[in-house]
C-alpha atoms as a PDB file:
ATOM      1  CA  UNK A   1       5.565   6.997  14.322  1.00  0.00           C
ATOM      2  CA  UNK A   2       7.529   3.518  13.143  1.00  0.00           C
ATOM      3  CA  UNK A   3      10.649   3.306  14.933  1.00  0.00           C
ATOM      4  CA  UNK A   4      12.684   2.560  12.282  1.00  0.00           C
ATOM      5  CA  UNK A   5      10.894   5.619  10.405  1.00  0.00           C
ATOM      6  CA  UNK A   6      12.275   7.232  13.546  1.00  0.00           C
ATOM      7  CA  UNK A   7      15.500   6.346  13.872  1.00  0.00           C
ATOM      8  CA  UNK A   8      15.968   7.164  10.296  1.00  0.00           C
ATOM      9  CA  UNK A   9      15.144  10.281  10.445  1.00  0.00           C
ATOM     10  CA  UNK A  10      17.403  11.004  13.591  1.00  0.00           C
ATOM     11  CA  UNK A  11      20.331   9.022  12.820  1.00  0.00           C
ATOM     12  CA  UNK A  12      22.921   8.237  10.081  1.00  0.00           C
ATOM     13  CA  UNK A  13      23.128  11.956   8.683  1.00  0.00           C
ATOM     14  CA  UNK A  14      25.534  13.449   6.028  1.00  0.00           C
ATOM     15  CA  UNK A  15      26.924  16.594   6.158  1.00  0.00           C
ATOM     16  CA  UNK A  16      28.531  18.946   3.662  1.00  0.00           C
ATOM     17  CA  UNK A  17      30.196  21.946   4.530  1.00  0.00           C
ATOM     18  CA  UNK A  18      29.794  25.081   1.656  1.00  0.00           C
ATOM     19  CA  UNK A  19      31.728  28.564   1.709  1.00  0.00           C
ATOM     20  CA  UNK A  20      33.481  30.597  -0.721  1.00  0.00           C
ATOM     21  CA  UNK A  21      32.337  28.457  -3.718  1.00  0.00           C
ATOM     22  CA  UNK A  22      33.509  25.289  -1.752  1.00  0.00           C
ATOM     23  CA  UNK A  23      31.682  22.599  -0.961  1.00  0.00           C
ATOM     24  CA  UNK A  24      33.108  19.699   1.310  1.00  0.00           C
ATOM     25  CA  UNK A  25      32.573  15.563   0.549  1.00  0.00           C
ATOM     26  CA  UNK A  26      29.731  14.233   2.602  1.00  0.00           C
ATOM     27  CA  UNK A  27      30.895  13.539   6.443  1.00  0.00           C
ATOM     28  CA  UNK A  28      29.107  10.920   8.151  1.00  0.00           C
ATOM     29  CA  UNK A  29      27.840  12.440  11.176  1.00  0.00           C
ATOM     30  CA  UNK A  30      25.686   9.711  13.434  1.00  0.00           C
ATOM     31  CA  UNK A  31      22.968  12.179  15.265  1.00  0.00           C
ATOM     32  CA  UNK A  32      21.293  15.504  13.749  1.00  0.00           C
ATOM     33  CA  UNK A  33      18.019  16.862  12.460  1.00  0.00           C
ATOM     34  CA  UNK A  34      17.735  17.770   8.554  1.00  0.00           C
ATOM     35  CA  UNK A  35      17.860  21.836   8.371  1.00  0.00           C
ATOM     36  CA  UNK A  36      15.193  21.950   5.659  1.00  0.00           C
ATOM     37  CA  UNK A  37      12.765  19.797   7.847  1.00  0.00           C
ATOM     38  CA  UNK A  38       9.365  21.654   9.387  1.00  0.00           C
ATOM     39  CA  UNK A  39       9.947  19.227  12.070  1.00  0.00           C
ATOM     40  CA  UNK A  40      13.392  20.153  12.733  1.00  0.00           C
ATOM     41  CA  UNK A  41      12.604  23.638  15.037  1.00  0.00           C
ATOM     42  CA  UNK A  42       9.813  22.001  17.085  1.00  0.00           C
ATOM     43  CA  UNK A  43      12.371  19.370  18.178  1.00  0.00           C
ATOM     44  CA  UNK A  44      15.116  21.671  18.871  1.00  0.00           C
ATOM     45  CA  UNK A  45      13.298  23.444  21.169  1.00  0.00           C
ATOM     46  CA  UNK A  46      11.617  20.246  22.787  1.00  0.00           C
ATOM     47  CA  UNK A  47      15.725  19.320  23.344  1.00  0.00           C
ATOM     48  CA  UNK A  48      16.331  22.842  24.610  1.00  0.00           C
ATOM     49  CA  UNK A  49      13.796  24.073  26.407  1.00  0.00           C
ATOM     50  CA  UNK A  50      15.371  23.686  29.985  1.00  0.00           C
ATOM     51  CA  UNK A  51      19.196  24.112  28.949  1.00  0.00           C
ATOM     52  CA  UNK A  52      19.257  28.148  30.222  1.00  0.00           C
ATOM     53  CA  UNK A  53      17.138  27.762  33.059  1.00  0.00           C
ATOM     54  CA  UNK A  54      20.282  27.518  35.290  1.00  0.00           C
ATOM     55  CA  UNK A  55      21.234  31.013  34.382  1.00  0.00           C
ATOM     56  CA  UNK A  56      17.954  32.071  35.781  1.00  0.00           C
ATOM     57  CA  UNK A  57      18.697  34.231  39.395  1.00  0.00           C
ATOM     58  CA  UNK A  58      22.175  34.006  38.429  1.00  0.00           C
ATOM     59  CA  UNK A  59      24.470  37.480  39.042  1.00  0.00           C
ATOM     60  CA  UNK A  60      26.362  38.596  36.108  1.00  0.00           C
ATOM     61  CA  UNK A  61      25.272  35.834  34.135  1.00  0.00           C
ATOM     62  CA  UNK A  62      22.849  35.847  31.352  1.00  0.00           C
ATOM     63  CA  UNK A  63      21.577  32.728  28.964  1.00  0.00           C
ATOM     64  CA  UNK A  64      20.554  33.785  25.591  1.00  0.00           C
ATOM     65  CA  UNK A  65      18.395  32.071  22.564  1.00  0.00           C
ATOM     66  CA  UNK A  66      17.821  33.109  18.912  1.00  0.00           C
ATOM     67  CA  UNK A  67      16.325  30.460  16.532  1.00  0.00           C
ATOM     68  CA  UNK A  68      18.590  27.558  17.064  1.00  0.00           C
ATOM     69  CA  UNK A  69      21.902  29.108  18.730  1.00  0.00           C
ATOM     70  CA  UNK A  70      22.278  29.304  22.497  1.00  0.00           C
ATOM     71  CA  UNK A  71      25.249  31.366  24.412  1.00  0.00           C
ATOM     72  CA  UNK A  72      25.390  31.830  28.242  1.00  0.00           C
ATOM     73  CA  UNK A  73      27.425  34.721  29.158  1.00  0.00           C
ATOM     74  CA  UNK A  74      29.375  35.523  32.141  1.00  0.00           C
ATOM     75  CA  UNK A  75      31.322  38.296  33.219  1.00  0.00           C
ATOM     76  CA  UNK A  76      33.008  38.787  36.760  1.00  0.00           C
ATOM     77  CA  UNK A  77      36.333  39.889  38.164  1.00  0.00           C
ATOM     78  CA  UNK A  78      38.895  37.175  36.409  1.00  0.00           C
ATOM     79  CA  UNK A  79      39.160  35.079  33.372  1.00  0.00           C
ATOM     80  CA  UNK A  80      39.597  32.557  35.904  1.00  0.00           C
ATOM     81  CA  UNK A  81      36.166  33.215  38.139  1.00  0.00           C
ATOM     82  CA  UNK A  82      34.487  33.276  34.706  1.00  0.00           C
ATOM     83  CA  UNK A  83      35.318  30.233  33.612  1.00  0.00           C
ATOM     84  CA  UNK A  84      34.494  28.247  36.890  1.00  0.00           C
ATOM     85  CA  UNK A  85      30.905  29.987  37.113  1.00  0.00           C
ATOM     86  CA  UNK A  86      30.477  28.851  33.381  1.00  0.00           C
ATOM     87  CA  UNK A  87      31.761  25.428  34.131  1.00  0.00           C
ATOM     88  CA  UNK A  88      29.222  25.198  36.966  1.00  0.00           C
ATOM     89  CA  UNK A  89      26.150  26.481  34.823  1.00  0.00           C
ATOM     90  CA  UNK A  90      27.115  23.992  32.141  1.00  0.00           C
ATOM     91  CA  UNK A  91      27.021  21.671  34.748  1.00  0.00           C
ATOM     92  CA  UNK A  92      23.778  22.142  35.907  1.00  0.00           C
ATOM     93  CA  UNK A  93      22.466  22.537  32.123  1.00  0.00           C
END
C-alpha cells in the first residue's frame, strides 16, 4: 500500500458527535480508523490482540472483549487494592 495512501487513511480524521437530534461541528481528531470501513475491524483487532493477555492467570480479575470495546475487571477487598491491581494490569497491557 502507498504510504501516503496510508497515512491518509490513518491520520487527519473528523469526528462528529450525534444524539438526541444533535449533531456536533467536525472535531479534528489526528489518529482513528473510519467506522464504516471493512478494514476498520481487522485492524482493531491486529492493535488489540495482546492488550488482555495480562489478565490471563490473574485472581479476581477478568479481561473482557465484544466487537470493538474492551473492559478489565477487578474486584478484591478495597477500592484502594482494586485500583493498584488495575493500575498494574494496565501497566503490563
Amino acid at each position: 500500500m502507498d504510504a501516503e495512501v496510508y497515512t491518509g487513511f490513518l491520520a487527519e480524521r473528523v469526528t462528529q458527535l450525534s444524539f438526541d437530534g444533535f449533531t456536533s461541528g467536525p472535531i479534528s481528531t489526528r489518529t482513528g480508523i473510519p467506522q464504516v470501513s471493512l478494514l476498520s475491524p481487522i485492524l482493531f483487532l491486529v492493535f488489540a490482540s495482546g492488550l488482555l493477555e495480562p489478565t490471563e492467570g490473574e485472581n479476581q480479575a477478568i479481561g473482557l472483549k465484544f466487537v470493538d470495546d474492551m473492559n478489565i475487571i477487578v474486584w478484591g477487598k478495597s477500592p484502594e487494592e482494586n485500583c493498584r491491581r488495575l493500575d498494574q494490569i494496565h501497566e503490563r497491557a
